[in-house]
Protein backbone atom coordinates (compact mmCIF):
# COMPACT_ATOMS: atom_id res chain seq x y z
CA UNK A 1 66.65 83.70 92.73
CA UNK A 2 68.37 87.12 93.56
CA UNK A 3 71.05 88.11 91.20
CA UNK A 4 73.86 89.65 92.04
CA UNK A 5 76.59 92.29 90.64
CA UNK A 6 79.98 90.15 90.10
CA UNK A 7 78.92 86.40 90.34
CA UNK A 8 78.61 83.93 87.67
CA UNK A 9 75.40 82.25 86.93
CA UNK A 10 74.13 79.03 84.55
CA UNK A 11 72.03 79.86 81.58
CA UNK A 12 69.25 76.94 80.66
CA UNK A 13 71.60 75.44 78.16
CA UNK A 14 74.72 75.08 80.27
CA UNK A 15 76.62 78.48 79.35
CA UNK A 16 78.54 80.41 82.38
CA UNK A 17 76.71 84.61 82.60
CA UNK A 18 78.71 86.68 84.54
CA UNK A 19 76.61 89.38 86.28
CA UNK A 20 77.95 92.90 85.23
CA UNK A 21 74.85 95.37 86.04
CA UNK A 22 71.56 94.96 87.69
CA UNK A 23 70.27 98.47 87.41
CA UNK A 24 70.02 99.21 83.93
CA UNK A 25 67.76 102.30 82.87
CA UNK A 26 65.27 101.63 79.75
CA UNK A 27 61.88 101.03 78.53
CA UNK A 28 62.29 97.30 78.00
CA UNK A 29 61.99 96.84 81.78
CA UNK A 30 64.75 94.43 81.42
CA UNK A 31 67.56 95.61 84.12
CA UNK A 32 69.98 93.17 84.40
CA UNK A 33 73.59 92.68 82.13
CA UNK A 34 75.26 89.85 81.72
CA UNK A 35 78.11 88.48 79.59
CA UNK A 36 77.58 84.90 78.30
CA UNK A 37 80.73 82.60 77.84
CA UNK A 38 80.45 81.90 74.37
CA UNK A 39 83.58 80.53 73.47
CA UNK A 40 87.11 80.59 75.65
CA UNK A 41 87.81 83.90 73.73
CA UNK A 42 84.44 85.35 73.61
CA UNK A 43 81.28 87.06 75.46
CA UNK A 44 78.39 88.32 73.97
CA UNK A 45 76.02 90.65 76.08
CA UNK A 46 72.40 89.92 76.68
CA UNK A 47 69.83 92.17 78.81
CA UNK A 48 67.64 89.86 81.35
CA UNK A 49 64.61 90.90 83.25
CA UNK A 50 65.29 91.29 87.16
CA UNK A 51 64.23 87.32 87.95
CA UNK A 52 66.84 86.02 84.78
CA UNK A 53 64.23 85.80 82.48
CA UNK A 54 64.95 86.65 78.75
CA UNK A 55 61.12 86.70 77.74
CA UNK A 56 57.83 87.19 80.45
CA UNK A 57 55.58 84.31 80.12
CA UNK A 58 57.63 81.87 77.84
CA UNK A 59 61.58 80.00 78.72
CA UNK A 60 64.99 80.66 76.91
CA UNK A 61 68.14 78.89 76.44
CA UNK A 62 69.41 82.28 77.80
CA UNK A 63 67.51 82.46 81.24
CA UNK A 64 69.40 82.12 84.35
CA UNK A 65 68.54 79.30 86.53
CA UNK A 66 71.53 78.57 89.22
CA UNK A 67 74.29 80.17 90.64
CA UNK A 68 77.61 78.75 89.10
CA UNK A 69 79.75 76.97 91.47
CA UNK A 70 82.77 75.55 90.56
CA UNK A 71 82.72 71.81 90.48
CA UNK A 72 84.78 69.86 93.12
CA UNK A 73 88.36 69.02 92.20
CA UNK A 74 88.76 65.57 91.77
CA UNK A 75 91.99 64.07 92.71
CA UNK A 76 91.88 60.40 91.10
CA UNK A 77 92.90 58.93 88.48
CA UNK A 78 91.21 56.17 86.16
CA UNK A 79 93.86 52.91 85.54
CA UNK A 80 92.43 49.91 83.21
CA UNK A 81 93.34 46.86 84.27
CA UNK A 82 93.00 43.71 81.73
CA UNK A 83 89.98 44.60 78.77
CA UNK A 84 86.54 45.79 81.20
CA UNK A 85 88.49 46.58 84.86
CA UNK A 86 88.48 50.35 85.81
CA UNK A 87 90.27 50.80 88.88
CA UNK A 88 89.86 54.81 90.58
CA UNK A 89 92.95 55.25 92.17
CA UNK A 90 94.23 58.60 93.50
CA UNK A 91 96.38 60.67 92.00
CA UNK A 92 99.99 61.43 93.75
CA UNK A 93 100.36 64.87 92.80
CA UNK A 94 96.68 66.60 93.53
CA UNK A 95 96.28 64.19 96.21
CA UNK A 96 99.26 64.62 98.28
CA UNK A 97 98.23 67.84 100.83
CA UNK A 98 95.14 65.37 101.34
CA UNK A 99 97.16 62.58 101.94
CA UNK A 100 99.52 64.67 104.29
């Protein structure tokens, strides 16, 4: 996977890391910079080898795996009917440029 200055990736354990440097100078050999979504309010900084890795040779909850996209906006709405009916009906007001 090549990793890239400015987009967002998926760490093993489901946290958003946004890219911030890939060319980081030091003995460590570890280059890249990112800042993990901790919290709504918070990012913590972690240095990642060039391939996302945390560690050579053994996995993290901090490595990188995918690109983060952002998931589809879904535009229905769930109604109960009676005690066990679900019925997935759109939504009038995130639905209506489709529906136009």
């Amino acid at each position: 996977m090549k990793i890239e200055v400015g987009k967002t990736y998926l760490t093993r354990d489901g946290q958003k890391a946004r890219v911030i440097c890939t060319d980081k100078k030091g003995k460590s050999g570890r280059s890249v910079v990112v800042l993990v979504l901790e919290s709504k309010d918070n990012e913590y900084s972690i240095t990642l080898y060039s391939n996302g890795a945390v560690y050579t040779g053994e996995t993290s909850d901090l490595d990188l795996i995918s690109e983060y996209k952002e998931p589809p906006q879904d535009c229905s709405v769930f109604q109960r009917v009676r005690r066990w009916t679900i019925l997935r009906l759109p939504h009038p007001r995130t639905c209506r440029r489709e529906r136009e």
